[in-house]
Protein backbone atom coordinates (compact mmCIF):
# COMPACT_ATOMS: atom_id res chain seq x y z
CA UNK A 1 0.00 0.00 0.00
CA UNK A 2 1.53 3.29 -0.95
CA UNK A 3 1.81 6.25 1.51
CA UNK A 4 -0.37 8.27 -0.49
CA UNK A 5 -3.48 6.06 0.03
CA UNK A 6 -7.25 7.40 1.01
CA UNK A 7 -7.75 4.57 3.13
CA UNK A 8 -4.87 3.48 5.93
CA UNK A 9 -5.23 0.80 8.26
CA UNK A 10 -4.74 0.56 11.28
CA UNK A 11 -5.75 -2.63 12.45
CA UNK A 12 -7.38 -1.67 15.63
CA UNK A 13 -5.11 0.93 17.07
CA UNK A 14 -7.26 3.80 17.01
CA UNK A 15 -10.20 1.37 19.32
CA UNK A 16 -7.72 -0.40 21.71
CA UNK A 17 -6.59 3.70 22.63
CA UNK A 18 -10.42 5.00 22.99
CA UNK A 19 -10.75 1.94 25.09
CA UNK A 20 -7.38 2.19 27.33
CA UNK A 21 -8.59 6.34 27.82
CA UNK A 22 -11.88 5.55 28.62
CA UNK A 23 -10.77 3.28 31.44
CA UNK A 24 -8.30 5.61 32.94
CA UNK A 25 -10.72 8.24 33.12
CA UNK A 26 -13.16 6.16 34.53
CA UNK A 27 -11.02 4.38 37.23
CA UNK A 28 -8.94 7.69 38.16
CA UNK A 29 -11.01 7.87 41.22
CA UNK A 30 -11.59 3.84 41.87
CA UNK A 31 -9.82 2.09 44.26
CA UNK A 32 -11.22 -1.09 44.68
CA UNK A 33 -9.87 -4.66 44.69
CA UNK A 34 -10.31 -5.99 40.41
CA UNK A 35 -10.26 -9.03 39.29
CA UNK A 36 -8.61 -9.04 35.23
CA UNK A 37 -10.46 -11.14 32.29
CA UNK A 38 -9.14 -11.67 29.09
CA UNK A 39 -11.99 -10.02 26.74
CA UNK A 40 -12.07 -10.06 23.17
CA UNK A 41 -15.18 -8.07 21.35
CA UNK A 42 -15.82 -8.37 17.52
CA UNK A 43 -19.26 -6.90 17.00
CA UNK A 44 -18.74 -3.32 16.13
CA UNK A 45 -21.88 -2.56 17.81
CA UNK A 46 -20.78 -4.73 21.45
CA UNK A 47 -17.07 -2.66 20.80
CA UNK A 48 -18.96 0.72 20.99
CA UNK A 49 -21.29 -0.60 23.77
CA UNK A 50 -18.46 -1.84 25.92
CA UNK A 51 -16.33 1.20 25.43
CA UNK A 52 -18.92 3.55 26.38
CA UNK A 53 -21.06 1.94 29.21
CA UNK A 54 -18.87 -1.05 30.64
CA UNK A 55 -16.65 1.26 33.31
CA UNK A 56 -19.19 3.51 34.22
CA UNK A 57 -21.71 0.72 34.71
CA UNK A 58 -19.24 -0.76 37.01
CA UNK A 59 -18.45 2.27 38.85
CA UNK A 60 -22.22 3.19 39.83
CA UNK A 61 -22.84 -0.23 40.62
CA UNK A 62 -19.41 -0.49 43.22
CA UNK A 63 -20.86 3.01 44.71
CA UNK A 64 -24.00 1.25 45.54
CA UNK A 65 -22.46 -1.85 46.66
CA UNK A 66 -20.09 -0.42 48.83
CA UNK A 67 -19.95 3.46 49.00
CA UNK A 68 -23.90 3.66 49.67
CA UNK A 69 -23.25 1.29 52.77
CA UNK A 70 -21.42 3.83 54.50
CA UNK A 71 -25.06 6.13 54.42
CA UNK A 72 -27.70 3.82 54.12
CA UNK A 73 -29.61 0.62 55.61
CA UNK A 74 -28.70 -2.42 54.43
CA UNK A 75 -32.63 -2.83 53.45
CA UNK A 76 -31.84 -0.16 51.19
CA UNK A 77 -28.60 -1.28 49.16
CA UNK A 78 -30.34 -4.71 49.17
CA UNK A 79 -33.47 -3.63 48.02
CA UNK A 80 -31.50 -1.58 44.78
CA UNK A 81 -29.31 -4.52 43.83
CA UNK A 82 -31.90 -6.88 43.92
CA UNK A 83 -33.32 -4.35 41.13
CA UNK A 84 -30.09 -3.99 39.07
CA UNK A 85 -29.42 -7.83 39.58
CA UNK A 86 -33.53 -8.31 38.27
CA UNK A 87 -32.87 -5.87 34.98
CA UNK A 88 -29.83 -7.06 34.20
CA UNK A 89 -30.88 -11.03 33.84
CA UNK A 90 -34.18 -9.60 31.88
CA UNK A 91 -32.33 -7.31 29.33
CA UNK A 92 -29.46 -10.70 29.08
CA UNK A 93 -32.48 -12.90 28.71
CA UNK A 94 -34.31 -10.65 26.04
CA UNK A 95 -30.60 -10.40 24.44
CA UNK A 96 -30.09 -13.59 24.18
CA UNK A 97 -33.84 -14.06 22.61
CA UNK A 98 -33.02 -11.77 19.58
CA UNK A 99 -29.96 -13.69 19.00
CA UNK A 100 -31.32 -16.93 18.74
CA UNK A 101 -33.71 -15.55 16.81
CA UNK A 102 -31.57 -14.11 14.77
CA UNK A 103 -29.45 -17.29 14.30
CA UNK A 104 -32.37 -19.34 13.66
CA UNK A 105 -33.49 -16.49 10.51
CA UNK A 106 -30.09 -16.57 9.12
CA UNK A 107 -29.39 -20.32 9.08
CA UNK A 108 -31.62 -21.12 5.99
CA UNK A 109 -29.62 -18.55 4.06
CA UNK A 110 -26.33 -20.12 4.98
CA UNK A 111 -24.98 -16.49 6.67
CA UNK A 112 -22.58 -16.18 9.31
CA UNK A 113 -23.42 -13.09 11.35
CA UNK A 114 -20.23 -13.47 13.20
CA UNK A 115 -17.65 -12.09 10.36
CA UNK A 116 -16.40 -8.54 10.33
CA UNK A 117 -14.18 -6.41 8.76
CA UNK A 118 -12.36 -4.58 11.78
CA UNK A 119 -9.93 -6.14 14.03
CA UNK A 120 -11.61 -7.59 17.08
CA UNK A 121 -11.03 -5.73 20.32
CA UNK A 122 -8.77 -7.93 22.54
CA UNK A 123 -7.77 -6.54 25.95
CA UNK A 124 -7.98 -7.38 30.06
CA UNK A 125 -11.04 -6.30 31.57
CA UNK A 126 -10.55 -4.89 35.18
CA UNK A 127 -13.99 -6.03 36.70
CA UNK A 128 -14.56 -4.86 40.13
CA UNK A 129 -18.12 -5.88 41.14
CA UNK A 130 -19.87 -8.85 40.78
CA UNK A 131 -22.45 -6.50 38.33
CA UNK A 132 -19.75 -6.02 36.16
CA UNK A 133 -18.53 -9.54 35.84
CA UNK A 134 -22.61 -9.97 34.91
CA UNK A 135 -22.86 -7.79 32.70
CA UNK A 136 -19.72 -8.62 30.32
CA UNK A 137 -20.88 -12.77 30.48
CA UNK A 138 -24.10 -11.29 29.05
């Protein structure tokens, strides 16, 4: 490819740094105890998803779990992630609907919805709640 090209490359630089300065921004104030998962993302859609809600997700969810504690009754912090626990496994179970559904529309026409383009978006995920580890097996 010459130097002069319209199109360059760049086999999922530009993505892996949006994702490593989304985290640091996100974490800056976050010192909890993580636990690191090897993550790899394909879907352009889940890359854009995971880059823009994953972190934050995780840090309302540890201010709730832990933070909230310090200010109110247990009743209360139980009562709220019973509700996040309860929306999360509907919006995972309605997910995972559409994409059987999906699989089962696109096997007659022999199409395999899981080729793209773009480099995949491999990197460690620092998970520090159990909502977070939810929400990325989802």
């Amino acid at each position: 490819m010459s130097d002069d090209a319209i199109i360059k490359l760049d086999h999922g630089a530009i993505q892996r740094q949006n994702s490593r300065e989304r985290s640091k921004a996100d974490f800056a104030e976050s010192e909890a105890a993580s636990r690191k998962i090897p993550t790899t993302l394909s879907s352009p859609e889940g890359k854009r998803l995971f880059v823009r809600f994953f972190n934050s997700v995780q840090l309302n969810t540890h201010f709730v779990s832990v933070i909230a504690r310090t200010k109110l009754a247990h009743e209360v912090v139980e009562k709220v992630e019973t509700n996040l626990k309860d929306q999360i496994e509907k919006f995972s179970a309605e997910a995972n609907e559409a994409i059987i559904g999906a699989r089962l529309y696109a096997r007659p026409m022999d199409y395999d919805a899981r080729t793209y383009d773009a480099e995949p978006l491999t990197l460690e995920v620092k998970v520090i709640s159990a909502f977070g580890r939810r929400y990325l097996n989802c």
